[in-house]
PDB file of N, CA and C in Angstrom:
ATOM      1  N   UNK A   1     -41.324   5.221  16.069  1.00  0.00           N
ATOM      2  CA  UNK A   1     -42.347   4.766  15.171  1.00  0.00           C
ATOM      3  C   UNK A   1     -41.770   3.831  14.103  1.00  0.00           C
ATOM      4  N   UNK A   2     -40.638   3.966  13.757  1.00  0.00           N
ATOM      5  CA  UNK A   2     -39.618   3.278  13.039  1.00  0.00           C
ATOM      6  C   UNK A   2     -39.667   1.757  12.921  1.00  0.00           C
ATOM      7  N   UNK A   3     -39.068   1.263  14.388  1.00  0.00           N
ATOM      8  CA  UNK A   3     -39.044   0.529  15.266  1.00  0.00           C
ATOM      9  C   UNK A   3     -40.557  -0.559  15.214  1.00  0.00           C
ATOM     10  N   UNK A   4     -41.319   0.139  15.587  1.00  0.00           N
ATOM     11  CA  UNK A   4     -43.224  -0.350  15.056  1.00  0.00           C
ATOM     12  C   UNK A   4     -43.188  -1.188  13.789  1.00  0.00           C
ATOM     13  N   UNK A   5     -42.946  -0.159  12.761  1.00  0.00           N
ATOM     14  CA  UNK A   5     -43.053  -0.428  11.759  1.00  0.00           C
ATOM     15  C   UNK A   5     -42.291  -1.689  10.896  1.00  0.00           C
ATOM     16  N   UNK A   6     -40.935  -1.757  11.400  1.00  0.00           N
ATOM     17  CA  UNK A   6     -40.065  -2.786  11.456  1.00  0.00           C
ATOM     18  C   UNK A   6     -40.730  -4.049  12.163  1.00  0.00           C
ATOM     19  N   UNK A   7     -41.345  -3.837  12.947  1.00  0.00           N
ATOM     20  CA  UNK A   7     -41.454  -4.993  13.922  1.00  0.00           C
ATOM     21  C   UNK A   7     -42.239  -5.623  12.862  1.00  0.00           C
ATOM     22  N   UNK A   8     -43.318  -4.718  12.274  1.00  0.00           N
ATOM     23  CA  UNK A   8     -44.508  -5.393  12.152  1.00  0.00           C
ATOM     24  C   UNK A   8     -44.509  -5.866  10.696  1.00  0.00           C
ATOM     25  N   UNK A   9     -43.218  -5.711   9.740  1.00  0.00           N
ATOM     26  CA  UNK A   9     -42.801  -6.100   8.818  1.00  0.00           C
ATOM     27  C   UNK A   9     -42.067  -7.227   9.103  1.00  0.00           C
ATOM     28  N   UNK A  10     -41.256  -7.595   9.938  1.00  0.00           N
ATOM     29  CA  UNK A  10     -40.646  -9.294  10.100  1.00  0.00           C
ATOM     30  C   UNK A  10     -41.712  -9.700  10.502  1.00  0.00           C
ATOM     31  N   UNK A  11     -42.608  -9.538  11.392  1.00  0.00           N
ATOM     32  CA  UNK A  11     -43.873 -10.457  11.825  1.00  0.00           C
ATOM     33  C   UNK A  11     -44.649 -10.886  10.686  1.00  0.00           C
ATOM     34  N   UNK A  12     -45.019  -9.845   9.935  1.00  0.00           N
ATOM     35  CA  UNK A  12     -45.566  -9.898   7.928  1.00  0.00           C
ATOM     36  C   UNK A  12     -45.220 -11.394   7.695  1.00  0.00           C
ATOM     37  N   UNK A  13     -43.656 -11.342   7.372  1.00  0.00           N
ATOM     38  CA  UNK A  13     -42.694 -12.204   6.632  1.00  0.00           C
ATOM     39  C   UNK A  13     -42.792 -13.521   7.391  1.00  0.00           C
ATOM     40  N   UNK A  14     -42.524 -13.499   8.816  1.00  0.00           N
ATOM     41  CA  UNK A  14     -42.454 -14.408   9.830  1.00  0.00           C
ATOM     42  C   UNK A  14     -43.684 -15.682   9.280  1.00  0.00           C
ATOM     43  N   UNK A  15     -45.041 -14.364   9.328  1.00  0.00           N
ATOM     44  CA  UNK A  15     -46.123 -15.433   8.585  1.00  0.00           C
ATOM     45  C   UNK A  15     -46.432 -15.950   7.485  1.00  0.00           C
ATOM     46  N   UNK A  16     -46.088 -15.203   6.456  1.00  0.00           N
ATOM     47  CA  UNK A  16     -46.181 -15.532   5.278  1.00  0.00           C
ATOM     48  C   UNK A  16     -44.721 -17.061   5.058  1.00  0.00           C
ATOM     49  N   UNK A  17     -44.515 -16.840   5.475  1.00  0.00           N
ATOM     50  CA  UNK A  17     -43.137 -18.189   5.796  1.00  0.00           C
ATOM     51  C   UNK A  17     -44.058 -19.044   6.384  1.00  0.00           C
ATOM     52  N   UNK A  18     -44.749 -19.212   7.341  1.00  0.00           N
ATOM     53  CA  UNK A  18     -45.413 -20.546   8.116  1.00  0.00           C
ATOM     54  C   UNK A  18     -46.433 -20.563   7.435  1.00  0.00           C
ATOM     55  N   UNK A  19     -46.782 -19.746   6.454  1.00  0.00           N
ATOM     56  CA  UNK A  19     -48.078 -20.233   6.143  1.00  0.00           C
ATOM     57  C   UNK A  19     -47.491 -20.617   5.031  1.00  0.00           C
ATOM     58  N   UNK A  20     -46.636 -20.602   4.439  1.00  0.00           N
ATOM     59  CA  UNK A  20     -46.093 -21.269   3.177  1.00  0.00           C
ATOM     60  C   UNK A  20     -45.920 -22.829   3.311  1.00  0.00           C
ATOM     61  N   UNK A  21     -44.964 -22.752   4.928  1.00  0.00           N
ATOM     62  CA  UNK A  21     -44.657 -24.055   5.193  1.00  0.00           C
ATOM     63  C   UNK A  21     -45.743 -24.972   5.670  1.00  0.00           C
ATOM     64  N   UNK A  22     -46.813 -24.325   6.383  1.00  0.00           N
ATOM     65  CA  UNK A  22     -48.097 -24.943   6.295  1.00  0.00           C
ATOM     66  C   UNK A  22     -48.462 -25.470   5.230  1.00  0.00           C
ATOM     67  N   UNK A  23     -49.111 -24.998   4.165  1.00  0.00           N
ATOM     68  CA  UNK A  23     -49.076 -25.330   2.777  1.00  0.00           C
ATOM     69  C   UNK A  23     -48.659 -26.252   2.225  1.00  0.00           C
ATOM     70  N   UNK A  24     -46.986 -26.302   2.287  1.00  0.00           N
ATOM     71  CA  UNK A  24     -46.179 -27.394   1.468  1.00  0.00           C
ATOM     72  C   UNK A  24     -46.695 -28.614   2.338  1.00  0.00           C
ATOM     73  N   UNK A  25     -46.758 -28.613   4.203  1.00  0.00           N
ATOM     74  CA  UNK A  25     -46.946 -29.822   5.070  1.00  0.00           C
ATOM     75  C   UNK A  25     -48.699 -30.061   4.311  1.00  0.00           C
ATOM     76  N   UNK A  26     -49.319 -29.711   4.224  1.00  0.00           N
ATOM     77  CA  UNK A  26     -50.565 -29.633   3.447  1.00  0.00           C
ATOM     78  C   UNK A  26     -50.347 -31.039   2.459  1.00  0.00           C
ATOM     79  N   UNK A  27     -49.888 -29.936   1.860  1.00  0.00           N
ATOM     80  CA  UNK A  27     -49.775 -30.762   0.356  1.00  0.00           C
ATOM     81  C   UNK A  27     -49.293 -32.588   0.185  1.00  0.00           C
ATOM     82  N   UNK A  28     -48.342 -32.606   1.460  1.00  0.00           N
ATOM     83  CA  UNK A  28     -47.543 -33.779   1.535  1.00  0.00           C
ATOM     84  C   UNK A  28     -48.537 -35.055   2.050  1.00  0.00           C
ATOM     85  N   UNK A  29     -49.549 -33.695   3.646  1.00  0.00           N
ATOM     86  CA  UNK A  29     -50.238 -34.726   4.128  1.00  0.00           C
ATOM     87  C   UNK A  29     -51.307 -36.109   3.252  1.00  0.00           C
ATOM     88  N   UNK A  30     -51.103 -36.923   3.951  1.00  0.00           N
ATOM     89  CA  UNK A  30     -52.195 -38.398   3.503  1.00  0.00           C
ATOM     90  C   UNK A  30     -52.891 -38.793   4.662  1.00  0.00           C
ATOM     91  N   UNK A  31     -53.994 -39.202   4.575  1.00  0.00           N
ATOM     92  CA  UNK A  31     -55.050 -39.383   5.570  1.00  0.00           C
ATOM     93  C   UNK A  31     -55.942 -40.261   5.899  1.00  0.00           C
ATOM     94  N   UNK A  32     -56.205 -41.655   6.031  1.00  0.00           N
ATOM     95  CA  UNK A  32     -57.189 -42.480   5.664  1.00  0.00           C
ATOM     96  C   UNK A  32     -58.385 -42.873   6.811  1.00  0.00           C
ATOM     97  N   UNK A  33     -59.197 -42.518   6.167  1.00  0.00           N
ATOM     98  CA  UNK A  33     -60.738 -42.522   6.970  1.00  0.00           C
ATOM     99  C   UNK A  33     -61.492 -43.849   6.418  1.00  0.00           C
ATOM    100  N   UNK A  34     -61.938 -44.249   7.363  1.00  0.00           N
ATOM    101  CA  UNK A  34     -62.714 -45.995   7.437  1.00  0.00           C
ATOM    102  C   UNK A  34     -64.143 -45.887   7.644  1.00  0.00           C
ATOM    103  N   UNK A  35     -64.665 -46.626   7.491  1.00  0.00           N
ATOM    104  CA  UNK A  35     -66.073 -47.372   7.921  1.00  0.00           C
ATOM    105  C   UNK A  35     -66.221 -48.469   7.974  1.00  0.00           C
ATOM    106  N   UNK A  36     -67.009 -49.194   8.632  1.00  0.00           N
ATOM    107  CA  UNK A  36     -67.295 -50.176   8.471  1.00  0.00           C
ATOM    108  C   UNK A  36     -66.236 -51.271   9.383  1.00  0.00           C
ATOM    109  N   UNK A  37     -65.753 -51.057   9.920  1.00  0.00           N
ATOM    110  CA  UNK A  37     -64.703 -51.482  10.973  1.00  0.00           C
ATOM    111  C   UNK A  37     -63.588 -51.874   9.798  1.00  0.00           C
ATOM    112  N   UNK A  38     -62.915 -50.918   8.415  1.00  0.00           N
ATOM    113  CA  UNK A  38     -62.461 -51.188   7.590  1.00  0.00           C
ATOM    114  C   UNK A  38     -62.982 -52.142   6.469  1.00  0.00           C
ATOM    115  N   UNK A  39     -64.155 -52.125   6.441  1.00  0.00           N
ATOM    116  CA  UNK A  39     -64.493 -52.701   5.158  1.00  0.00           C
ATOM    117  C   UNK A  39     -64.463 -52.022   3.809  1.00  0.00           C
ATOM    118  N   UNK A  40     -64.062 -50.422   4.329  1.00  0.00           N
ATOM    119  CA  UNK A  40     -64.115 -48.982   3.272  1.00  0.00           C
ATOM    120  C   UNK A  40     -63.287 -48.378   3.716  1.00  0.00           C
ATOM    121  N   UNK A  41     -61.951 -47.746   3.023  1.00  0.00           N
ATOM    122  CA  UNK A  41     -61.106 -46.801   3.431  1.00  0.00           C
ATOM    123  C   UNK A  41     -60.817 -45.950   2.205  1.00  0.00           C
ATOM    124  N   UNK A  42     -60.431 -45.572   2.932  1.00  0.00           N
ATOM    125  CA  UNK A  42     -60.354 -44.134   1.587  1.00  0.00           C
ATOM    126  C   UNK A  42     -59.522 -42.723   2.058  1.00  0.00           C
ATOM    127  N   UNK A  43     -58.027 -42.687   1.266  1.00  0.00           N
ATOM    128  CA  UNK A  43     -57.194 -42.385   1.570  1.00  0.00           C
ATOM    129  C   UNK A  43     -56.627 -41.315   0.689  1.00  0.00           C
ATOM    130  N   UNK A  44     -56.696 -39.703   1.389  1.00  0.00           N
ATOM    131  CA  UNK A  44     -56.944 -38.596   0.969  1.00  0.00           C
ATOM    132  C   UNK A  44     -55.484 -37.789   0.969  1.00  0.00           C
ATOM    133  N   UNK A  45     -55.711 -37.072  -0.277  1.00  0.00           N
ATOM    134  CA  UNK A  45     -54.673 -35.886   0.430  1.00  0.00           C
ATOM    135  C   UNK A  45     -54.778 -35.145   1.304  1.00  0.00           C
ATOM    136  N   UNK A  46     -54.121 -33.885   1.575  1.00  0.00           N
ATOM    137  CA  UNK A  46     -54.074 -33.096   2.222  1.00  0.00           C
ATOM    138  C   UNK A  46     -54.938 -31.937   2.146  1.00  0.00           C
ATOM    139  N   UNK A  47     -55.010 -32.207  -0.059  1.00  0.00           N
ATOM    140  CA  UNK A  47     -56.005 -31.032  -0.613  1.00  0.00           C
ATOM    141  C   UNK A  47     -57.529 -32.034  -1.075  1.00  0.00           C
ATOM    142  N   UNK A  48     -57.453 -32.716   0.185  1.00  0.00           N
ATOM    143  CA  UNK A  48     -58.778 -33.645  -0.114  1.00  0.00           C
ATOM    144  C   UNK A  48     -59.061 -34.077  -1.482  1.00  0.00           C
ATOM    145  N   UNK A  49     -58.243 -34.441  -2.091  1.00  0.00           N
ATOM    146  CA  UNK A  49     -58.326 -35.322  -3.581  1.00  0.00           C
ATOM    147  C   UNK A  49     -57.907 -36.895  -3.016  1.00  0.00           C
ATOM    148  N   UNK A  50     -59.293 -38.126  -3.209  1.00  0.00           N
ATOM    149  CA  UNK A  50     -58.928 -39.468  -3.397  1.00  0.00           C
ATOM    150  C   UNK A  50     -57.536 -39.926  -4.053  1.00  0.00           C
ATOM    151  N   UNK A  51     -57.213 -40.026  -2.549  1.00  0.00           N
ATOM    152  CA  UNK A  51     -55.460 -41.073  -3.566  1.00  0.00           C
ATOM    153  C   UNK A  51     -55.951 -42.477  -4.050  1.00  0.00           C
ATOM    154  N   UNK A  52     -56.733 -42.823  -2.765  1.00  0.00           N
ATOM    155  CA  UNK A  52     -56.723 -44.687  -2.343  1.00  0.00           C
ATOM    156  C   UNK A  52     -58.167 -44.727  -2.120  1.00  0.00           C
ATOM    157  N   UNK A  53     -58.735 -45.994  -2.723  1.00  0.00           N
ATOM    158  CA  UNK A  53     -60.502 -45.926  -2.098  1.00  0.00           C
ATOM    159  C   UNK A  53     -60.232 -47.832  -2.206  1.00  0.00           C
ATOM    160  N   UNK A  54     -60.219 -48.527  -1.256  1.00  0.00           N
ATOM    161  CA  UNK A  54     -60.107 -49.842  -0.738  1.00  0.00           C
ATOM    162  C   UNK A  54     -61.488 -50.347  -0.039  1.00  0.00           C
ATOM    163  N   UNK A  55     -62.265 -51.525  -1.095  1.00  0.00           N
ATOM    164  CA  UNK A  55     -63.470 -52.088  -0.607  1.00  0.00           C
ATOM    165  C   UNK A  55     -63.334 -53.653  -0.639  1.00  0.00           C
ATOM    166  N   UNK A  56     -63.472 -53.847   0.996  1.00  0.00           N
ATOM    167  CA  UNK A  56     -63.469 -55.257   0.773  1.00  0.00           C
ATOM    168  C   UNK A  56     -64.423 -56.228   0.028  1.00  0.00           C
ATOM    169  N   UNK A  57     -64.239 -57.437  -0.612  1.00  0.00           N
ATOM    170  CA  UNK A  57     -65.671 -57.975  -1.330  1.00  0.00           C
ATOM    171  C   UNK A  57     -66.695 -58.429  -0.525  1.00  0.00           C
ATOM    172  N   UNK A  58     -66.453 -59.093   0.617  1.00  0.00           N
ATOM    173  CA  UNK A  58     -67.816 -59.251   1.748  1.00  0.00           C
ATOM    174  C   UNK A  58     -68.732 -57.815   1.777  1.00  0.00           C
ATOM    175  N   UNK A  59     -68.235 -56.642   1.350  1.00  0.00           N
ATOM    176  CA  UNK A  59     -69.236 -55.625   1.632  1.00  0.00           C
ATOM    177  C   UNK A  59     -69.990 -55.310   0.470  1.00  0.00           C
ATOM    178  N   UNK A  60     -69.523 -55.943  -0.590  1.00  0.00           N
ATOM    179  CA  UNK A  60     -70.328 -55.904  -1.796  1.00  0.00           C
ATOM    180  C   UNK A  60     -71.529 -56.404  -2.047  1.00  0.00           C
ATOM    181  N   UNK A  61     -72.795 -56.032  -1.902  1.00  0.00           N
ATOM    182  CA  UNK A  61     -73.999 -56.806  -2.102  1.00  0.00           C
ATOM    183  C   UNK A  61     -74.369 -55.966  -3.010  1.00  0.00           C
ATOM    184  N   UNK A  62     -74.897 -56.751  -4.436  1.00  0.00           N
ATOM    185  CA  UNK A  62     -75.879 -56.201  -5.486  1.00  0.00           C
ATOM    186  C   UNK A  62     -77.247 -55.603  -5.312  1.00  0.00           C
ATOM    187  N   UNK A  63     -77.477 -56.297  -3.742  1.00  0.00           N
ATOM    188  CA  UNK A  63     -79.359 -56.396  -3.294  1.00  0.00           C
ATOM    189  C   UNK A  63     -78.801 -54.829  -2.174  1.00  0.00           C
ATOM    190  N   UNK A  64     -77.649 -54.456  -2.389  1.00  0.00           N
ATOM    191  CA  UNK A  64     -77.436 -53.521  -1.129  1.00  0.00           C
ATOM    192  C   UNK A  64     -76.439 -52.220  -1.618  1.00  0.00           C
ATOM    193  N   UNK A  65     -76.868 -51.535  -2.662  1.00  0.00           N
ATOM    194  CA  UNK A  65     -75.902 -50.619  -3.221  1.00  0.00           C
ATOM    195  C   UNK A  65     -75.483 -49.389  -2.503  1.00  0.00           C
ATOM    196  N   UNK A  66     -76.667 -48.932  -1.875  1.00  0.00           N
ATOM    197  CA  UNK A  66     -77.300 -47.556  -0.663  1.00  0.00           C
ATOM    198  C   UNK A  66     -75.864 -48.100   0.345  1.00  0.00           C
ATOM    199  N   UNK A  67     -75.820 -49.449   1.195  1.00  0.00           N
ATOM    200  CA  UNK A  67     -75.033 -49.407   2.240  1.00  0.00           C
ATOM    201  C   UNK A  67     -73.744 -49.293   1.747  1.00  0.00           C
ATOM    202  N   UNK A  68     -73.385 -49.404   0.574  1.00  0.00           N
ATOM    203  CA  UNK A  68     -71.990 -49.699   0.315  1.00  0.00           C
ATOM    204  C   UNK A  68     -71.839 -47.433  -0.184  1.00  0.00           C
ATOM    205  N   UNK A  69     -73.014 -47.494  -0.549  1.00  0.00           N
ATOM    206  CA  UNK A  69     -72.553 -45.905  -0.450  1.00  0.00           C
ATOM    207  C   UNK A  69     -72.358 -45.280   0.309  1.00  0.00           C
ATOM    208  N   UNK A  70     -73.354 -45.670   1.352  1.00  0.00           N
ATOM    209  CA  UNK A  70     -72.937 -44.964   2.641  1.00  0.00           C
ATOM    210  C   UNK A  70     -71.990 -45.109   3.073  1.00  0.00           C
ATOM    211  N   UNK A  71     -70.996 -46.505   2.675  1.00  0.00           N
ATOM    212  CA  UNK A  71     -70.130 -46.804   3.641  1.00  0.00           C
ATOM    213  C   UNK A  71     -68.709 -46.141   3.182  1.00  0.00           C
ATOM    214  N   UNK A  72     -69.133 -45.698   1.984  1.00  0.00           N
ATOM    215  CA  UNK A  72     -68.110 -45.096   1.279  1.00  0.00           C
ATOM    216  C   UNK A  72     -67.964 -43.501   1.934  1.00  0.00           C
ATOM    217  N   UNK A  73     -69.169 -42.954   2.075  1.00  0.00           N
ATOM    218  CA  UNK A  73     -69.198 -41.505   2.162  1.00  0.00           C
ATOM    219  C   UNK A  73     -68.749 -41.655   3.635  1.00  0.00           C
ATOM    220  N   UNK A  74     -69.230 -42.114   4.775  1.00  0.00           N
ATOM    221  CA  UNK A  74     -68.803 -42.212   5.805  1.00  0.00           C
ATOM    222  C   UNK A  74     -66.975 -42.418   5.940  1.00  0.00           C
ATOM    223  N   UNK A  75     -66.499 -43.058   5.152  1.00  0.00           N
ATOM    224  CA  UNK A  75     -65.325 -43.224   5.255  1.00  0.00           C
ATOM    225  C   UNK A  75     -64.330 -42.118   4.469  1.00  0.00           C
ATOM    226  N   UNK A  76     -65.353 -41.450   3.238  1.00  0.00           N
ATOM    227  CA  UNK A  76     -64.524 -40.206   3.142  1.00  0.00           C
ATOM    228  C   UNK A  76     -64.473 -38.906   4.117  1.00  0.00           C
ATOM    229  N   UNK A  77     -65.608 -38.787   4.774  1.00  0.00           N
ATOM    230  CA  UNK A  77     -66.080 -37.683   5.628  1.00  0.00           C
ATOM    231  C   UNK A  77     -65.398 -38.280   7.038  1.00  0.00           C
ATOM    232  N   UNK A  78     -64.789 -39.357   7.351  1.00  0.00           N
ATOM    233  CA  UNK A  78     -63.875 -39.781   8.314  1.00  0.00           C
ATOM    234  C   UNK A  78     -62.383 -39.115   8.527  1.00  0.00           C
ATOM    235  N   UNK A  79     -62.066 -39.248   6.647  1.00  0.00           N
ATOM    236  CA  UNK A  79     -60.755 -38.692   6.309  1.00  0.00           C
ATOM    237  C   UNK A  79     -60.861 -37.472   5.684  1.00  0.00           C
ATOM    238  N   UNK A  80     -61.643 -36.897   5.838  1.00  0.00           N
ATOM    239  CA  UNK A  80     -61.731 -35.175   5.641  1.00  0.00           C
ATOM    240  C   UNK A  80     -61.875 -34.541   6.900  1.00  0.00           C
ATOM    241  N   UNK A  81     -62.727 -35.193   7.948  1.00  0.00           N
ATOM    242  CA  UNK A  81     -62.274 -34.641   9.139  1.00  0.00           C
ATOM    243  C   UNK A  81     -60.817 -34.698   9.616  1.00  0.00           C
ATOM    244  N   UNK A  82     -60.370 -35.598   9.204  1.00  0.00           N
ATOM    245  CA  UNK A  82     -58.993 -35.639   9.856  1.00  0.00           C
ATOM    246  C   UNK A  82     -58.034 -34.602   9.293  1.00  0.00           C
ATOM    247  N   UNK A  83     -58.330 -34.525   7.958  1.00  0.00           N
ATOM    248  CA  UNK A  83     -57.504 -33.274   7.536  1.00  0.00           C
ATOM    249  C   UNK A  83     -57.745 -32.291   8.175  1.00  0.00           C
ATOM    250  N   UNK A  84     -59.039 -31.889   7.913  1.00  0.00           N
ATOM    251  CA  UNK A  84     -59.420 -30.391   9.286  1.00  0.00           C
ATOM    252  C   UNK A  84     -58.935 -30.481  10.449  1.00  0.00           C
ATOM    253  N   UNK A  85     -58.679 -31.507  11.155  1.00  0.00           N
ATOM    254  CA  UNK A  85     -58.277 -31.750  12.416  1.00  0.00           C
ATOM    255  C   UNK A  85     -56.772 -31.114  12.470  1.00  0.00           C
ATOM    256  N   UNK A  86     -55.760 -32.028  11.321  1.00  0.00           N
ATOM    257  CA  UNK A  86     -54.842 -31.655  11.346  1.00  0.00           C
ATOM    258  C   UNK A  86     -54.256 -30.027  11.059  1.00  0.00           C
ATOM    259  N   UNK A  87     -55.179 -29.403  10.238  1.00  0.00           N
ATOM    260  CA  UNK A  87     -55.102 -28.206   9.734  1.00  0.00           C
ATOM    261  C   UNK A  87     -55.144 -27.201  10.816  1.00  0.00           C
ATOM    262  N   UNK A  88     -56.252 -28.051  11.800  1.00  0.00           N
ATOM    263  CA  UNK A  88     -56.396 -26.627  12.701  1.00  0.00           C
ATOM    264  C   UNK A  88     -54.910 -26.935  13.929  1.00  0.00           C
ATOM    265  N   UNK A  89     -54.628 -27.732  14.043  1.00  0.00           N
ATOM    266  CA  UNK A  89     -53.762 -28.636  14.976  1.00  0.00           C
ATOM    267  C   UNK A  89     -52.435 -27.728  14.856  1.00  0.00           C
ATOM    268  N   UNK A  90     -52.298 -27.517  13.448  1.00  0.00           N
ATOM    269  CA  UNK A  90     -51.340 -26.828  12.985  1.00  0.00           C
ATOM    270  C   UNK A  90     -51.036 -25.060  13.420  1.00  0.00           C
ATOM    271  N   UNK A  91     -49.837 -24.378  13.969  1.00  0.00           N
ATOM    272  CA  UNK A  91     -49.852 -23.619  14.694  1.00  0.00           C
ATOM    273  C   UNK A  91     -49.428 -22.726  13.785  1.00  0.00           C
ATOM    274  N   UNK A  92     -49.323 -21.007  13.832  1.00  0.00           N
ATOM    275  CA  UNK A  92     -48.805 -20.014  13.290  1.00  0.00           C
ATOM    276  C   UNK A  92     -47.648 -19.539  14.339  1.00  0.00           C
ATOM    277  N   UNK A  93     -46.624 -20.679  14.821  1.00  0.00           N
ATOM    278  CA  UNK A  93     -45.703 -20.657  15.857  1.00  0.00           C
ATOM    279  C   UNK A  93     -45.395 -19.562  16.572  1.00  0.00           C
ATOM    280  N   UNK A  94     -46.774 -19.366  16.802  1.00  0.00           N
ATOM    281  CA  UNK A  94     -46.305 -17.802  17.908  1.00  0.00           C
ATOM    282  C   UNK A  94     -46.563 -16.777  17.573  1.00  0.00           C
ATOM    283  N   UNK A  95     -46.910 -16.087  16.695  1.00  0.00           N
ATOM    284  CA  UNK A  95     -46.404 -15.447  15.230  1.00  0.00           C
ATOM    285  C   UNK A  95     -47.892 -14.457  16.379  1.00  0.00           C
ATOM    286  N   UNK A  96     -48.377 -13.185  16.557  1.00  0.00           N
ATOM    287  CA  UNK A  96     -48.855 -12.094  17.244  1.00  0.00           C
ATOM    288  C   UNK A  96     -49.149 -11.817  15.776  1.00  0.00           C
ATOM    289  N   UNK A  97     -50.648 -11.893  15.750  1.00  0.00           N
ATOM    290  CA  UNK A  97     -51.007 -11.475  14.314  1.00  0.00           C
ATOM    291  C   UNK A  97     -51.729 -10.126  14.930  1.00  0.00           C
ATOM    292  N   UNK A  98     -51.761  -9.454  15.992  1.00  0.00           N
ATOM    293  CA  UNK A  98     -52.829  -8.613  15.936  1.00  0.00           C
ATOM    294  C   UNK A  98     -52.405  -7.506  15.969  1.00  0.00           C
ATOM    295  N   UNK A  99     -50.870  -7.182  15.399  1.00  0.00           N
ATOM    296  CA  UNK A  99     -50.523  -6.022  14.813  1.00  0.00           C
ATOM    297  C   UNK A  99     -50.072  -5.580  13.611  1.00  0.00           C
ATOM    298  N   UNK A 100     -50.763  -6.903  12.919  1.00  0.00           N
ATOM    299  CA  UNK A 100     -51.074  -6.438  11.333  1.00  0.00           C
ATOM    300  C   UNK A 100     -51.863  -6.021  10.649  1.00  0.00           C
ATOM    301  N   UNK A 101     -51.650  -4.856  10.010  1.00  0.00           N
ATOM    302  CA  UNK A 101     -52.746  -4.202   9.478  1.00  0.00           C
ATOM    303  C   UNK A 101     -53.535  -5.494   8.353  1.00  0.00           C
ATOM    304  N   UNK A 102     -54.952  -5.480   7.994  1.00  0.00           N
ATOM    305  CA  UNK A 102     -55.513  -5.840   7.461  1.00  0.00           C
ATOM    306  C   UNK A 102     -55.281  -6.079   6.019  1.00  0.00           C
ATOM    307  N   UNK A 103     -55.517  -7.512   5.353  1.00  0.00           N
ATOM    308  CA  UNK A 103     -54.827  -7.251   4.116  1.00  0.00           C
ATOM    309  C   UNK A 103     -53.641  -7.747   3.916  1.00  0.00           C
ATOM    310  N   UNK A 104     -52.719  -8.140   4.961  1.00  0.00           N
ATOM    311  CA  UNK A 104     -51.470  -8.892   4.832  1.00  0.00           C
ATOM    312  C   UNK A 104     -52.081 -10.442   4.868  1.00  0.00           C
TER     313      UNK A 104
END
C-alpha cells in the first residue's frame, strides 16, 4: 500500500511541474490573429492581453466605423482562438491523472 501511495505522490509532483511549465510556456506565448486579408492584426499574449493592434489606412473609412470594428473583433477572436488551440495542443506528458485523489 506503501508503494500506491508513493506512486501517486511523484505523479502529484510530476504534474504540478508541467503544469507550472505549461504556465511559464503560457505566459511567453504571442499570437497574431488577422482579418481582413491583414488589413487588422492584433497580436496577443498568451494571457490574452493586446500586445500589438496594426490597422492599415485603406481600411479606415469615417462613413464605415461598424466594418473597421468588426474587423477588429474578428481579428482578435482569430488570435484568441489560437491561444486555445495552443493550450489544448499542449500535453500533461503522459502524466495518468486518474489516480489522483481529487483536489490535487
Amino acid at each position: 500500500m506503501g508503494s500506491g501511495f508513493s506512486k501517486m505522490k511523484k505523479q502529484a509532483k510530476m504534474f504540478q511541474e508541467q503544469m507550472a511549465k505549461m504556465q511559464e510556456d503560457m505566459q511567453k506565448l504571442e499570437v497574431t490573429g488577422s482579418a481582413g486579408n491583414g488589413l487588422v492584426e492584433i497580436t496577443l499574449s498568451g494571457e490574452k492581453e493586446i500586445k500589438k493592434l496594426s490597422i492599415k489606412p485603406e481600411c479606415v473609412d469615417p462613413e464605415d466605423i461598424e466594418g473597421l470594428q468588426d474587423l477588429i473583433i474578428v481579428a482578435f477572436n482569430d488570435a484568441a482562438k489560437k491561444i486555445e488551440e495552443n493550450s489544448s495542443n499542449s500535453s500533461l506528458g503522459g502524466i495518468d491523472l486518474s489516480s489522483l485523489p481529487f483536489g490535487l
